[in-house]
N, C-alpha and C. Protein backbone atom coordinates (compact mmCIF):
# COMPACT_ATOMS: atom_id res chain seq x y z
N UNK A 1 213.49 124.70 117.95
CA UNK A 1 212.20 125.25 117.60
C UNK A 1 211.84 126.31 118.63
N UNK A 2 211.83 127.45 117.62
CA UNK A 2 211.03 129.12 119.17
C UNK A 2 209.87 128.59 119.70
N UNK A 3 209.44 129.16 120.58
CA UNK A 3 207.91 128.36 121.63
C UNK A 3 206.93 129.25 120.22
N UNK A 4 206.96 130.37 119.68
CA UNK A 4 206.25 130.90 118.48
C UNK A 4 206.19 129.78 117.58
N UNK A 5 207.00 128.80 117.46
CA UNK A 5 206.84 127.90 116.01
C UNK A 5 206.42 126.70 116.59
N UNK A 6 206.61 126.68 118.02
CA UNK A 6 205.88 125.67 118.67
C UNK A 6 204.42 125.17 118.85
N UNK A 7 203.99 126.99 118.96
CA UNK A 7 202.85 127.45 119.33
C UNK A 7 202.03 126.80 117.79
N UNK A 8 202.75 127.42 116.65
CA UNK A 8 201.72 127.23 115.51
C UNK A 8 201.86 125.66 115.06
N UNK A 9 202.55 124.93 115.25
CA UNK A 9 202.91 123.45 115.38
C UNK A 9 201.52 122.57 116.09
N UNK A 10 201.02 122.96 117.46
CA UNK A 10 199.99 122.78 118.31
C UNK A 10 198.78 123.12 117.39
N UNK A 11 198.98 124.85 117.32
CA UNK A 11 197.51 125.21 116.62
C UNK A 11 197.05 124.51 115.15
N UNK A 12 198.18 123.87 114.93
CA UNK A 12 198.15 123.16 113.10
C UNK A 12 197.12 121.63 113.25
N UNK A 13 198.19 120.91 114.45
CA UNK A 13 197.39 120.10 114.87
C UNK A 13 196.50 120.08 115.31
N UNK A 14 195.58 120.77 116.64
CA UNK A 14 194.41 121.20 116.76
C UNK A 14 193.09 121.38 116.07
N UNK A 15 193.75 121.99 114.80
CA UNK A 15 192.85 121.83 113.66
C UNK A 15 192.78 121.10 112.59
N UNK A 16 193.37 120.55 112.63
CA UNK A 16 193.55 119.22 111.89
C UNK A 16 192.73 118.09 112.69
N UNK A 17 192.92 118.16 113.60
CA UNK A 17 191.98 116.86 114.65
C UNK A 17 190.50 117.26 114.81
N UNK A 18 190.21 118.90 114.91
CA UNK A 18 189.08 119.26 114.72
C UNK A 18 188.18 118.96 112.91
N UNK A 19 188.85 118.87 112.10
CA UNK A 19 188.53 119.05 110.60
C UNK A 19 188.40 117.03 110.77
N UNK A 20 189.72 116.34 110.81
CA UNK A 20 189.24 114.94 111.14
C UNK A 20 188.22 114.45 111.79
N UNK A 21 188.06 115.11 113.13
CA UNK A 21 186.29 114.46 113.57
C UNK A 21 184.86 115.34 112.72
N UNK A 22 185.27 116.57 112.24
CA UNK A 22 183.98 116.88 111.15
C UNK A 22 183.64 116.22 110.03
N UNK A 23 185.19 115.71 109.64
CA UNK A 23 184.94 114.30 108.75
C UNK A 23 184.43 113.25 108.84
N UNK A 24 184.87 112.74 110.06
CA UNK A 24 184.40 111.23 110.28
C UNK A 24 182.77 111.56 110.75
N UNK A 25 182.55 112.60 111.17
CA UNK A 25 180.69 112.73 111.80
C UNK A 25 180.44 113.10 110.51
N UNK A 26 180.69 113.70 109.37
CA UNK A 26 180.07 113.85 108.18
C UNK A 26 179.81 112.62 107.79
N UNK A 27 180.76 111.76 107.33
CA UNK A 27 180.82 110.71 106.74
C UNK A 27 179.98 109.30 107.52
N UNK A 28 179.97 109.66 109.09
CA UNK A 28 179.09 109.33 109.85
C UNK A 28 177.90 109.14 109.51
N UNK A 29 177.50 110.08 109.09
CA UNK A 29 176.25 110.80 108.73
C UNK A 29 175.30 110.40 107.53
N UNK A 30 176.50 110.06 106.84
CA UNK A 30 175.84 109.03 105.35
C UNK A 30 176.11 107.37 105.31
N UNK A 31 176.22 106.94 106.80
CA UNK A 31 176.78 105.71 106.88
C UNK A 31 177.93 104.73 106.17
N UNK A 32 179.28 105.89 106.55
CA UNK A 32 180.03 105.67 106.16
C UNK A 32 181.90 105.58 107.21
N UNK A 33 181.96 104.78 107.76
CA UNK A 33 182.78 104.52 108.47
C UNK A 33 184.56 104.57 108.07
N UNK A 34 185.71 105.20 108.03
CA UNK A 34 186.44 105.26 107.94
C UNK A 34 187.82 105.00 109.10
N UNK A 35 187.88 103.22 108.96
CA UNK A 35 188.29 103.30 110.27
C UNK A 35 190.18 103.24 110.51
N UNK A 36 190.31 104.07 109.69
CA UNK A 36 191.72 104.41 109.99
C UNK A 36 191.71 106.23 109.25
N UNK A 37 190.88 107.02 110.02
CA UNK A 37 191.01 107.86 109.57
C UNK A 37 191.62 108.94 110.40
N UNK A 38 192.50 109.28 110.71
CA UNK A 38 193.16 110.11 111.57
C UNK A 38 194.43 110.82 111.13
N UNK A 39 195.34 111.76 111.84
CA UNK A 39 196.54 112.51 111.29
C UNK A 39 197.65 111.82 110.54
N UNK A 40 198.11 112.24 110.21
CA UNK A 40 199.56 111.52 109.28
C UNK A 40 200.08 111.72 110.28
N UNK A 41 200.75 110.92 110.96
CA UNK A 41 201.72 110.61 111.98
C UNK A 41 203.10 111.29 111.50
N UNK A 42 203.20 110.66 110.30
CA UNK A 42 204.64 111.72 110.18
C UNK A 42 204.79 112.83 110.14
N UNK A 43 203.84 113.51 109.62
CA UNK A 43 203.82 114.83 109.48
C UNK A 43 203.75 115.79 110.91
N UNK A 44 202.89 114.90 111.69
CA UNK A 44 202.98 115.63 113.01
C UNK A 44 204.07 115.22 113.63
N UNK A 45 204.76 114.06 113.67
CA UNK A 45 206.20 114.06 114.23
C UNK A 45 207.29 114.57 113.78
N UNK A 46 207.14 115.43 112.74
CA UNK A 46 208.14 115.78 111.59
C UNK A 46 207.40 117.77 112.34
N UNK A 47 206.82 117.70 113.19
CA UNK A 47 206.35 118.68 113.64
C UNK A 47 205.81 119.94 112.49
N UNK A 48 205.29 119.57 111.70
CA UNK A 48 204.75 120.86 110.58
C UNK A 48 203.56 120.94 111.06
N UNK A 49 203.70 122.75 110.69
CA UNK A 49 202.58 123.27 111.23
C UNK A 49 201.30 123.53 110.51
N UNK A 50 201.39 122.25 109.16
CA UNK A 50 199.75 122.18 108.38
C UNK A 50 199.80 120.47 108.56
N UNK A 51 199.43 119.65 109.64
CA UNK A 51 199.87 118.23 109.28
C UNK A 51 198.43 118.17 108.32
N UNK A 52 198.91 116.57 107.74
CA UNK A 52 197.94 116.40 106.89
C UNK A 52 197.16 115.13 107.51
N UNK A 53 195.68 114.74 107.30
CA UNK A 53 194.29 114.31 107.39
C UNK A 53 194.92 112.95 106.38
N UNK A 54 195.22 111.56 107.31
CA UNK A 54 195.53 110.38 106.18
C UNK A 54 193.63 109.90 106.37
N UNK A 55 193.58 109.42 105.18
CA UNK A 55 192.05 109.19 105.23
C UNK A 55 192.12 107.70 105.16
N UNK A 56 193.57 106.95 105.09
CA UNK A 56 193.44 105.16 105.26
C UNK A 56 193.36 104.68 104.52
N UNK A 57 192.81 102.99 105.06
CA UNK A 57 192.68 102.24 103.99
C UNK A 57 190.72 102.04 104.20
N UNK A 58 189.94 101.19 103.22
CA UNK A 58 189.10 100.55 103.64
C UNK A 58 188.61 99.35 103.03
N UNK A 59 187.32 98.80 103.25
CA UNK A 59 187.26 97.64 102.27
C UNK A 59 186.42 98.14 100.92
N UNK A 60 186.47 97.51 100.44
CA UNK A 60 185.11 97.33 99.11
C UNK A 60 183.92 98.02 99.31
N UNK A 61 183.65 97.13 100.28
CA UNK A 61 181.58 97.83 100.65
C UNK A 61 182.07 99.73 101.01
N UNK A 62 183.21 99.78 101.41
CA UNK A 62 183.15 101.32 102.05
C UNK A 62 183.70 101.97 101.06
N UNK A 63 184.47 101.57 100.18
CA UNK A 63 184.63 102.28 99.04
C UNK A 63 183.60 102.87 97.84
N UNK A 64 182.82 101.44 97.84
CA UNK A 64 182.38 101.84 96.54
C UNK A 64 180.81 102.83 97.76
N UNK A 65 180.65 102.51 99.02
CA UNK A 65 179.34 103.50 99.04
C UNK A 65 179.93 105.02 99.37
N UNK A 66 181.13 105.00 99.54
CA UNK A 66 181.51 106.63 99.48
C UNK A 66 181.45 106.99 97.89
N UNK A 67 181.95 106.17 96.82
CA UNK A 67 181.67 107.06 95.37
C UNK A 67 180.37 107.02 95.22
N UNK A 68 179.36 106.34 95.07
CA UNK A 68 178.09 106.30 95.33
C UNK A 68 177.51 107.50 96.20
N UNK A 69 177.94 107.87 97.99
CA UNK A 69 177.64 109.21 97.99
C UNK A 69 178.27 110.04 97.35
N UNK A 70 179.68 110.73 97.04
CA UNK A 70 180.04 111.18 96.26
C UNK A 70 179.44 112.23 94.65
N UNK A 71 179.24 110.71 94.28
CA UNK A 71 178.70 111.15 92.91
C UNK A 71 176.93 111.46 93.27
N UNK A 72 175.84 111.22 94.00
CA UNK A 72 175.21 111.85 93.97
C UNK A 72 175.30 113.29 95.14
N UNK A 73 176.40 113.43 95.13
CA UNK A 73 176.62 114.98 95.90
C UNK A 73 176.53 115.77 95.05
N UNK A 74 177.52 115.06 93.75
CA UNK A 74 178.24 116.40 93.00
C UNK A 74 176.84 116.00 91.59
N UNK A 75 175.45 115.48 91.46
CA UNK A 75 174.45 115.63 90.87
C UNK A 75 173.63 117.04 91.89
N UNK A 76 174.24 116.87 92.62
CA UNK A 76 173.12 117.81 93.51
C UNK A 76 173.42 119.93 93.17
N UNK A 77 174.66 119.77 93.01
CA UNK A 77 175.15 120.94 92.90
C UNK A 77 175.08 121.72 91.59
């Protein structure tokens, strides 16, 4: 790997960890806890330079109050 493909490897992740905590403080925000919400591990060990945002597992109560916010988001628009 060139230190150039290295470089955008870093900057991929970077923003990906930045977009994950705007998530979790969004979702914060409507009292909604996601507690395995962080990078796809493989993807960043597989070093690509868009990793992807695993959003987890959760229980019941956190499921159904995210479609609940959800669906009155998309009444709002």
């Amino acid at each position: 790997m060139t230190d150039k493909e290295l470089e955008a490897v870093m900057d991929g992740i970077q923003q990906a960890e930045a977009v994950r905590e705007e998530l979790g403080m969004a979702l914060a925000g409507v009292g909604i806890t996601l507690p395995s919400l962080a990078l796809d591990v493989p993807m960043v060990a597989a070093c690509h330079a868009v990793p992807l945002i695993d959003l987890g597992r959760c229980n019941l109560a956190t499921a159904r109050k995210l479609a609940t916010v959800l669906r009155a988001a998309g009444t709002t628009r």
